[in-house]
N, C-alpha and C. Protein backbone atom coordinates (compact mmCIF):
# COMPACT_ATOMS: atom_id res chain seq x y z
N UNK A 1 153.31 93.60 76.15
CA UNK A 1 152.03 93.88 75.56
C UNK A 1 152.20 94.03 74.06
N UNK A 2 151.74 93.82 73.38
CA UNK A 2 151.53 93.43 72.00
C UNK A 2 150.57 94.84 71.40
N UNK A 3 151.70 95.20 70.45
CA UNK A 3 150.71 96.44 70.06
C UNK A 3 149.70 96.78 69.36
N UNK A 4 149.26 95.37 68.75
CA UNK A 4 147.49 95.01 68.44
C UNK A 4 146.95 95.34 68.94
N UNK A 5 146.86 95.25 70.38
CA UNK A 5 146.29 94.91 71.50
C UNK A 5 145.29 96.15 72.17
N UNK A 6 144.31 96.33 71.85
CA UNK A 6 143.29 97.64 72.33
C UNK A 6 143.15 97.13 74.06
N UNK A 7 143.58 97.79 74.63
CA UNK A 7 143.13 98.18 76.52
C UNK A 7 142.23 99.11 76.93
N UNK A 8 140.93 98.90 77.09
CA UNK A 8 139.95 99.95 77.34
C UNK A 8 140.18 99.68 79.42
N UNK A 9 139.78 100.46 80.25
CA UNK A 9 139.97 100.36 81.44
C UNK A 9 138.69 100.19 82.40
N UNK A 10 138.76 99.13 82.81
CA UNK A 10 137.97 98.54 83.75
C UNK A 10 138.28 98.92 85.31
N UNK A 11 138.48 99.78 85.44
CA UNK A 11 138.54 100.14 86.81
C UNK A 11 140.12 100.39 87.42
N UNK A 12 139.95 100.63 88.47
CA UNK A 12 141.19 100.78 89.10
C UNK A 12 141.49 99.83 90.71
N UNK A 13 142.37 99.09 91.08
CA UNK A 13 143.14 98.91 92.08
C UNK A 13 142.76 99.85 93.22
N UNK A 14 141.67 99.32 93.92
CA UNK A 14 141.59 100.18 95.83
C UNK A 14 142.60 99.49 96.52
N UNK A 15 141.74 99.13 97.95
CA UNK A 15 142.68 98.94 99.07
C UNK A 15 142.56 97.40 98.80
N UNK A 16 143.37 96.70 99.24
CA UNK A 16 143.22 95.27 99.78
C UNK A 16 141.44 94.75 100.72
N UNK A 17 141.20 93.71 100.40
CA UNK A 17 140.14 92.96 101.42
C UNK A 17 140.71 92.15 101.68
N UNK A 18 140.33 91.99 102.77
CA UNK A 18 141.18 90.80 103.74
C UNK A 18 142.41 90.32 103.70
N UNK A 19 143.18 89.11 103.86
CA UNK A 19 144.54 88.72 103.35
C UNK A 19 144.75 87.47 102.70
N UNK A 20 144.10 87.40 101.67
CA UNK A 20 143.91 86.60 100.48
C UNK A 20 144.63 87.51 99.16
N UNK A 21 144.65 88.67 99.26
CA UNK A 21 145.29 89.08 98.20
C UNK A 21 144.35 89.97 97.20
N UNK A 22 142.81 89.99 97.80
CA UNK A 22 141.77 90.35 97.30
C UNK A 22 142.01 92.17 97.31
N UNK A 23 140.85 92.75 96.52
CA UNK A 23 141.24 94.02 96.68
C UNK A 23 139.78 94.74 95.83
N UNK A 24 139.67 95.73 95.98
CA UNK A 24 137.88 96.27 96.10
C UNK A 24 138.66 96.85 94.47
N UNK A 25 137.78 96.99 93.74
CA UNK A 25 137.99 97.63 92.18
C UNK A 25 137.09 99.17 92.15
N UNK A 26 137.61 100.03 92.52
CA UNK A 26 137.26 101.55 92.80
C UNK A 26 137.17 101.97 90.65
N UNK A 27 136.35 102.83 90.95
CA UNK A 27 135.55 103.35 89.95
C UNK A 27 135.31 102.40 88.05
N UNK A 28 134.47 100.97 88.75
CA UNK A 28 134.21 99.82 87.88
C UNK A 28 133.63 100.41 86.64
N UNK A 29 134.45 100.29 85.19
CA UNK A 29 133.40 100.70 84.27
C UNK A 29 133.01 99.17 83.81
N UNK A 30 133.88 98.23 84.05
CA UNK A 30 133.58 97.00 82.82
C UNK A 30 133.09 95.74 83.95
N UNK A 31 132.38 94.89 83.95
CA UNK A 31 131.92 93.39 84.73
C UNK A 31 133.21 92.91 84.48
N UNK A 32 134.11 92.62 85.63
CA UNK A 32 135.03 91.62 85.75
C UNK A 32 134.49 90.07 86.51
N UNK A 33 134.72 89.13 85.62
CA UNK A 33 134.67 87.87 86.43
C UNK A 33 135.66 87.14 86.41
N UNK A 34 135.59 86.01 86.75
CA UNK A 34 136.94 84.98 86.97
C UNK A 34 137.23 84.73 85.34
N UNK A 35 138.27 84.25 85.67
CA UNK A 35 139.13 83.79 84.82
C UNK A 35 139.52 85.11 83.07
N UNK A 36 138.91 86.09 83.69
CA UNK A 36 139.11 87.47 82.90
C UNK A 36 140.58 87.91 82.81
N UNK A 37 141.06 87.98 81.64
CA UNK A 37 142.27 88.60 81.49
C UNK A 37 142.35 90.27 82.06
N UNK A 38 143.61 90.35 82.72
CA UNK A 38 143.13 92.12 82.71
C UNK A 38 144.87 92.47 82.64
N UNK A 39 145.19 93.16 82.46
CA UNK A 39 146.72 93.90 82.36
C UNK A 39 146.71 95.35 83.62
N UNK A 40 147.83 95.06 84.11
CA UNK A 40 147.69 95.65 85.74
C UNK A 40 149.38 96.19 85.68
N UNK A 41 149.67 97.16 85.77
CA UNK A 41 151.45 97.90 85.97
C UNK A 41 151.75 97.48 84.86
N UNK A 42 151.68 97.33 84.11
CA UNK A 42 151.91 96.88 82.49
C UNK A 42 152.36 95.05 82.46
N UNK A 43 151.79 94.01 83.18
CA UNK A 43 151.91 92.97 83.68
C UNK A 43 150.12 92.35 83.35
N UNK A 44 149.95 91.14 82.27
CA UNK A 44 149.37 90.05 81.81
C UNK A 44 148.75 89.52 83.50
N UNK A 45 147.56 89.54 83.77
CA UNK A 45 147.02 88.92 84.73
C UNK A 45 145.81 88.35 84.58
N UNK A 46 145.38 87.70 85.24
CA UNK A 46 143.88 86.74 85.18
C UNK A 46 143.09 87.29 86.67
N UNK A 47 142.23 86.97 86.70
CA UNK A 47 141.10 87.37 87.61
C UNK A 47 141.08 86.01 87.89
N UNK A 48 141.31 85.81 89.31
CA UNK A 48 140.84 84.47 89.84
C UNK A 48 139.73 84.18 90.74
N UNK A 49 139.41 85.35 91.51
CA UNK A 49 137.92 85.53 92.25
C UNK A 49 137.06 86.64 92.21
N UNK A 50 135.76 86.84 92.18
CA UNK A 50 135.18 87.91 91.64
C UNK A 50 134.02 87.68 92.47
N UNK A 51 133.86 88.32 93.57
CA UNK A 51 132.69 89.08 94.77
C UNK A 51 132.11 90.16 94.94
N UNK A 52 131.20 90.94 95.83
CA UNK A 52 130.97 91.68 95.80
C UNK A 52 130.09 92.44 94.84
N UNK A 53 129.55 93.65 94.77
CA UNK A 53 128.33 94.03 93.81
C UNK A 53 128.73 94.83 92.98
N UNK A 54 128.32 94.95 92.43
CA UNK A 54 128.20 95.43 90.99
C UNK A 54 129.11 96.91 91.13
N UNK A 55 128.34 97.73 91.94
CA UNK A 55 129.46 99.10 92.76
C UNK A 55 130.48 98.96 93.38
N UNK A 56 130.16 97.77 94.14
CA UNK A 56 131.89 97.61 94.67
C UNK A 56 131.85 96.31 94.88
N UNK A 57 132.80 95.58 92.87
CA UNK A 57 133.51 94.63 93.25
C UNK A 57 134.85 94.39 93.79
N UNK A 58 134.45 92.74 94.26
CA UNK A 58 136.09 92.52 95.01
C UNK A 58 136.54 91.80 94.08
N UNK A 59 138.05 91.56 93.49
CA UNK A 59 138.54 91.12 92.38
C UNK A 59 139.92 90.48 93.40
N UNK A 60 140.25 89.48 93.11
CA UNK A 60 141.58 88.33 93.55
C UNK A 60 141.91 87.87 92.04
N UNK A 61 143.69 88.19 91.90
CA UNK A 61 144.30 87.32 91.16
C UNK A 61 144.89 86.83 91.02
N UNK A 62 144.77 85.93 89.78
CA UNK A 62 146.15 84.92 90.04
C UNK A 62 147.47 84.94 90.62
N UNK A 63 148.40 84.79 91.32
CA UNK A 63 149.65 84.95 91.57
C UNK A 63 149.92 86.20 92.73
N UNK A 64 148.65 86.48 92.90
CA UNK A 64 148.48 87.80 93.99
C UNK A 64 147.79 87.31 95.16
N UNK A 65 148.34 86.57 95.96
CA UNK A 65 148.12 85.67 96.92
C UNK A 65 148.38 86.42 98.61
N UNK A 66 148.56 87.87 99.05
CA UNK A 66 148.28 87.75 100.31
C UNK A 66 147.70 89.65 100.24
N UNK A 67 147.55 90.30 101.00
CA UNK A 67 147.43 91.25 101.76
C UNK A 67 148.09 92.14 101.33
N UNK A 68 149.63 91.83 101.35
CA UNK A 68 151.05 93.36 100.89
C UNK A 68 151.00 93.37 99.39
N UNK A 69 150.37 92.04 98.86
CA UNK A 69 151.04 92.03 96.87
C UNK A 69 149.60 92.91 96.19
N UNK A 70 148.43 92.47 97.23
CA UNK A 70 147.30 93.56 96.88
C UNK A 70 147.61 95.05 97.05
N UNK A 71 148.17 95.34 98.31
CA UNK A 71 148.81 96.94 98.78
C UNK A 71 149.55 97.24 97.31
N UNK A 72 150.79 96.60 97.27
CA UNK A 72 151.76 96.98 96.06
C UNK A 72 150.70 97.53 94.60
N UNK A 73 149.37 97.11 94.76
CA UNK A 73 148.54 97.16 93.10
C UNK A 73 147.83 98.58 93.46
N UNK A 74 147.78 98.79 94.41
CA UNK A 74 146.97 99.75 94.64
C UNK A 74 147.30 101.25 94.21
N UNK A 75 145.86 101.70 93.36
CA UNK A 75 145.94 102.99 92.12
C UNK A 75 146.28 102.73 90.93
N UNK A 76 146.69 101.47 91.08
CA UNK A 76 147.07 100.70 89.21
C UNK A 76 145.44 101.01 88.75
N UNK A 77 145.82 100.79 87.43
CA UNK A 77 144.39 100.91 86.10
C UNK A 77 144.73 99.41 85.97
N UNK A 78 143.03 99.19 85.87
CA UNK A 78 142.92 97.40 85.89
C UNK A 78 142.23 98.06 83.93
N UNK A 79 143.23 97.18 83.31
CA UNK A 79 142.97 96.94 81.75
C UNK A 79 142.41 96.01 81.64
N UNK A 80 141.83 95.98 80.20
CA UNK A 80 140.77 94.89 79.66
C UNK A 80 140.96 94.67 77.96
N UNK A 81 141.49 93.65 77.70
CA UNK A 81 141.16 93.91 75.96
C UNK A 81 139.66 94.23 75.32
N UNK A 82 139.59 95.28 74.56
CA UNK A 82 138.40 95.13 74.22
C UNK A 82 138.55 95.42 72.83
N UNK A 83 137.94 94.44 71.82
CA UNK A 83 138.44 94.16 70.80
C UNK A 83 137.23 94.98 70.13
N UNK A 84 135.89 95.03 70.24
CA UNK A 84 134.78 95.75 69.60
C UNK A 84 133.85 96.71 70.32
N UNK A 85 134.87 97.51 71.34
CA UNK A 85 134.15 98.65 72.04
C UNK A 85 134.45 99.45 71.99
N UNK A 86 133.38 100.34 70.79
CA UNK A 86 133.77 101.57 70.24
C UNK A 86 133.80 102.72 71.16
N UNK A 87 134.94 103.53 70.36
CA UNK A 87 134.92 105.29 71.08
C UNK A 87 134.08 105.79 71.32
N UNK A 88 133.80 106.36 72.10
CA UNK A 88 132.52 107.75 72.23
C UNK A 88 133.01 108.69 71.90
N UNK A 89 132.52 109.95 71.70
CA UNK A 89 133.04 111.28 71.60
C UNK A 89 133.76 111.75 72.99
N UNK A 90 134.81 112.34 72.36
CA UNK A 90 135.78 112.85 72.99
C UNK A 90 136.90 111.81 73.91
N UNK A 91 136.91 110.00 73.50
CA UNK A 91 137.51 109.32 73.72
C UNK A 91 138.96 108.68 73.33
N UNK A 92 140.29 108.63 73.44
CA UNK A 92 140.93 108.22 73.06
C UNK A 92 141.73 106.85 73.37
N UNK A 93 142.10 106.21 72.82
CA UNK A 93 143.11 105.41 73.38
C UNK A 93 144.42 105.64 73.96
N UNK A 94 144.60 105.60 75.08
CA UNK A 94 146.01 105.84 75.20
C UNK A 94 147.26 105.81 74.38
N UNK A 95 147.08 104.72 73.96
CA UNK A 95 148.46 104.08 72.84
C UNK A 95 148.62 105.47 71.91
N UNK A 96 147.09 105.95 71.61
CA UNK A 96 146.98 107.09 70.28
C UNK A 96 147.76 108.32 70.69
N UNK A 97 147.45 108.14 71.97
CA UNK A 97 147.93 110.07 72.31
C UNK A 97 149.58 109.79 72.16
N UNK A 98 150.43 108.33 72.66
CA UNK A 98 151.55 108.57 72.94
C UNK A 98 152.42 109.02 71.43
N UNK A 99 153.30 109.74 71.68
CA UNK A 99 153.88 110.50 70.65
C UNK A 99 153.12 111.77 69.76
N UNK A 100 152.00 111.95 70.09
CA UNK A 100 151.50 113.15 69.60
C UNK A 100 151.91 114.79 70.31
N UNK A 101 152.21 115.67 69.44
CA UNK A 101 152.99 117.11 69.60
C UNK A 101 152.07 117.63 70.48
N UNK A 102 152.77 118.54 71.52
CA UNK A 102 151.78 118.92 72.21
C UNK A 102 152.35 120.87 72.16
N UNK A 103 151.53 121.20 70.97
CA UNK A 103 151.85 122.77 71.45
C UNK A 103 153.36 123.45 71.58
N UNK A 104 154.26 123.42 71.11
CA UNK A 104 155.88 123.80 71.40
C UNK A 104 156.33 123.17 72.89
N UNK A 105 155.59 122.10 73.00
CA UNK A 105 156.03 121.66 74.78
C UNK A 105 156.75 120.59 74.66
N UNK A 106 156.55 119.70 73.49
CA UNK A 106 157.00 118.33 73.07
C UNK A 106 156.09 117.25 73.14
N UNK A 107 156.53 116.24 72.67
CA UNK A 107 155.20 115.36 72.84
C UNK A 107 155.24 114.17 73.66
N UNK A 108 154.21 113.70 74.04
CA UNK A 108 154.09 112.69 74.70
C UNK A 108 154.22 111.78 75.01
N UNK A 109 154.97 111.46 76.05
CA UNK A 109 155.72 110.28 76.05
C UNK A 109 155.37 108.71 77.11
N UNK A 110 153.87 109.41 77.96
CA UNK A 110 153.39 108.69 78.36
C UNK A 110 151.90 108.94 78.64
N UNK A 111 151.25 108.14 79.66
CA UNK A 111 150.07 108.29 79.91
C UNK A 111 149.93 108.00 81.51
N UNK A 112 150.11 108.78 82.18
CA UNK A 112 150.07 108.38 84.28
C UNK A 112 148.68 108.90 84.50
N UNK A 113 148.09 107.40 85.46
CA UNK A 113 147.03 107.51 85.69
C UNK A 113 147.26 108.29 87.08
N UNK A 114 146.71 109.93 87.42
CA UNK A 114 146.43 109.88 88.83
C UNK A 114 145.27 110.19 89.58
N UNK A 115 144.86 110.22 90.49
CA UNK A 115 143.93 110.27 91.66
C UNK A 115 142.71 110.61 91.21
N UNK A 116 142.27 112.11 90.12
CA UNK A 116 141.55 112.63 89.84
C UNK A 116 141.50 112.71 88.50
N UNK A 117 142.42 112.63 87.58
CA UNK A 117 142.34 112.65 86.27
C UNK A 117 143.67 112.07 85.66
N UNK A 118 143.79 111.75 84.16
CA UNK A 118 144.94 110.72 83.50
C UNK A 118 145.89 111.98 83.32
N UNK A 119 147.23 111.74 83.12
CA UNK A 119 147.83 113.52 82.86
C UNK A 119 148.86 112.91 82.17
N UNK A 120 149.12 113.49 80.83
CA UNK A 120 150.33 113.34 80.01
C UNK A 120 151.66 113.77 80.40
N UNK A 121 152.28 113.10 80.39
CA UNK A 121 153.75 113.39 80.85
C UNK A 121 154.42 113.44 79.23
N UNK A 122 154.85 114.76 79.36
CA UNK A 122 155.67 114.77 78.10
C UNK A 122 157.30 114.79 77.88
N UNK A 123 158.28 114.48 77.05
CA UNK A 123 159.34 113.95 76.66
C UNK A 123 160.14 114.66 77.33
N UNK A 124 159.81 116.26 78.04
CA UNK A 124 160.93 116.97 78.51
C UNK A 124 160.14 116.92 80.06
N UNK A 125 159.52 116.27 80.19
CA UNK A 125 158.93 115.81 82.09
C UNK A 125 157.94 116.66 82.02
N UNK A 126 157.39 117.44 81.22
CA UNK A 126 156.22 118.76 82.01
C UNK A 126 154.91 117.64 82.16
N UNK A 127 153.96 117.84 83.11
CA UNK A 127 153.39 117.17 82.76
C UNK A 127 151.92 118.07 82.62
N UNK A 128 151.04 117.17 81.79
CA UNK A 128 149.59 118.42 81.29
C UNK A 128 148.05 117.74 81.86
N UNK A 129 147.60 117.87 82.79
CA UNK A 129 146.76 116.92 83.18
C UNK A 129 145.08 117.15 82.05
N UNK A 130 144.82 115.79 82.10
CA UNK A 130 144.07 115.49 80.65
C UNK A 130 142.65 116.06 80.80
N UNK A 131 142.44 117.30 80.94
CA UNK A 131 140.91 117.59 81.36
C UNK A 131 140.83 118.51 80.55
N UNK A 132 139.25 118.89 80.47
CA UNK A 132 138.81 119.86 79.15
C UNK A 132 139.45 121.46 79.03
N UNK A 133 139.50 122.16 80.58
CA UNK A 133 140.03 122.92 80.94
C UNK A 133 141.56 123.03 80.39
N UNK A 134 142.08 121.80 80.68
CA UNK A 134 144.04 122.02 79.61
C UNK A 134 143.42 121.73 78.65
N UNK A 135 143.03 120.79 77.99
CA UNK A 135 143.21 120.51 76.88
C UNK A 135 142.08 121.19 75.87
N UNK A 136 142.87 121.60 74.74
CA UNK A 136 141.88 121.90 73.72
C UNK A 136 141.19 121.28 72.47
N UNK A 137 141.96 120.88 72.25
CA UNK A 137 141.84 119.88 71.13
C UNK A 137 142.64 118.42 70.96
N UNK A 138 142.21 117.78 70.51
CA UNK A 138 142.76 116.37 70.04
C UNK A 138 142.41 115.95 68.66
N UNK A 139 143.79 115.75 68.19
CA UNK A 139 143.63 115.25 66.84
C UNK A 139 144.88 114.14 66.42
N UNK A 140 144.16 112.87 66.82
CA UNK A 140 145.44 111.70 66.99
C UNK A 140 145.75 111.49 64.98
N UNK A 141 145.04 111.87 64.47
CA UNK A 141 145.32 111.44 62.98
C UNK A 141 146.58 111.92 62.31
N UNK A 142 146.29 113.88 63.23
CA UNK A 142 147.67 114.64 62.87
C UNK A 142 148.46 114.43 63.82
N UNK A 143 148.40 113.74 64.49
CA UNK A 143 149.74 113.97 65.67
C UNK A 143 149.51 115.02 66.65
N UNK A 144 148.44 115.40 67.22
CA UNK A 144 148.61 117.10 67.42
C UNK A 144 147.60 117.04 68.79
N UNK A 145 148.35 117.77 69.60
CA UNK A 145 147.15 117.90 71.17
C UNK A 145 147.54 119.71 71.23
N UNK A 146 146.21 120.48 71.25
CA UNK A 146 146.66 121.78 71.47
C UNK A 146 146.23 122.18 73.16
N UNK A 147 146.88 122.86 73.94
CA UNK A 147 146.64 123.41 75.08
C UNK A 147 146.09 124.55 75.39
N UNK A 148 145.37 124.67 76.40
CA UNK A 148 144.88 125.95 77.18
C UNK A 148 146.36 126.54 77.92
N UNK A 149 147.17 127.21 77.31
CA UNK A 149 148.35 127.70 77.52
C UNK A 149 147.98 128.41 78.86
N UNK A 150 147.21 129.67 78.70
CA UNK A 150 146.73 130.61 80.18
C UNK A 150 146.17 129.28 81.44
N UNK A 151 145.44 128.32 81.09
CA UNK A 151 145.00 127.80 82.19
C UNK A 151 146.55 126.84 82.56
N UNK A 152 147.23 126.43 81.85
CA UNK A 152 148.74 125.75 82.26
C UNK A 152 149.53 126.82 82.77
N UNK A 153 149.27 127.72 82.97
CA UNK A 153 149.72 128.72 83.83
C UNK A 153 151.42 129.06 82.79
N UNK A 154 151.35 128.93 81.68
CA UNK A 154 152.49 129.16 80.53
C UNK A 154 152.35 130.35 79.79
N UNK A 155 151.10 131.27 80.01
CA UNK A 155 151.14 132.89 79.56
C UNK A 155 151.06 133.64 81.11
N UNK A 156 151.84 134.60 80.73
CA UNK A 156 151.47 135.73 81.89
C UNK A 156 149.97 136.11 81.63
N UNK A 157 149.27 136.42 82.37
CA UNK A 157 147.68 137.39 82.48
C UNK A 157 148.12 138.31 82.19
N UNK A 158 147.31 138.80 80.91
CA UNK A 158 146.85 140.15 80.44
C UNK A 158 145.88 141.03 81.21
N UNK A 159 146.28 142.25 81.61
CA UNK A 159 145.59 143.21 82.51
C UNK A 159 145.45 144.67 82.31
């Protein structure tokens, strides 16, 4: 991946449909159609079939040809270049957060998408899951993510 390269996220990898290799795209923010580039496990892919409605499309791609290679994708973040789709408030890019300080914890060394929310894994393994509740602030300009220390369960309760 080319570090030009802006990835906003178009959904995520469900279960397989049928055994074509097809597979349902669970929580769709972006219209995928054919021949759409998308980046999937950190792997360059194309969209080769595109079914299903608008809530739940079915997406087939290139080189992903049966039943088990759809299983293997499944919970991946289906990426999208998006070259002029601006931030909203309180949005970041992934790429931005990686290496930013997090609080005396260290900083960030990745971005794991899981089940319910994205959660930073930082350089010494802790990991901080990305919700308003941990997190307090973001400031990718300074380098700097501050934490809800008491809700990371990293102060004793005062009583």
């Amino acid at each position: 991946m080319a570090e030009s390269r802006r990835l906003v996220t178009a959904g995520r990898v469900g279960r397989p449909h049928g055994l074509d290799g097809s597979f349902a795209l669970r929580e769709p923010r972006l219209d995928l159609q054919a021949a759409t580039r998308v980046v999937i496990a950190g792997r360059d892919r194309t969209v080769a079939h595109r079914t299903g409605s608008a809530a739940r499309p079915l997406i087939r791609l290139k080189g992903v040809d049966d039943r088990e290679g759809a299983a293997a994708l499944n919970g991946e973040l289906v990426l999208i270049e998006q070259v002029d789709a601006p931030l909203g408030e309180g949005e970041w890019l992934a790429r931005d957060l990686i290496g930013c300080r997090v609080d005396g914890l260290g900083s960030v060394a990745r971005i794991v998408g899981g089940p319910s929310c994205d959660v930073l894994e930082l350089d010494g393994g802790q990991l901080v899951p990305f919700v308003s509740d941990a997190i307090r602030t973001v400031d990718v300009d300074a380098g700097r993510i501050t934490v809800d220390r008491g809700f990371l369960g990293l102060e004793e309760e005062r009583g």
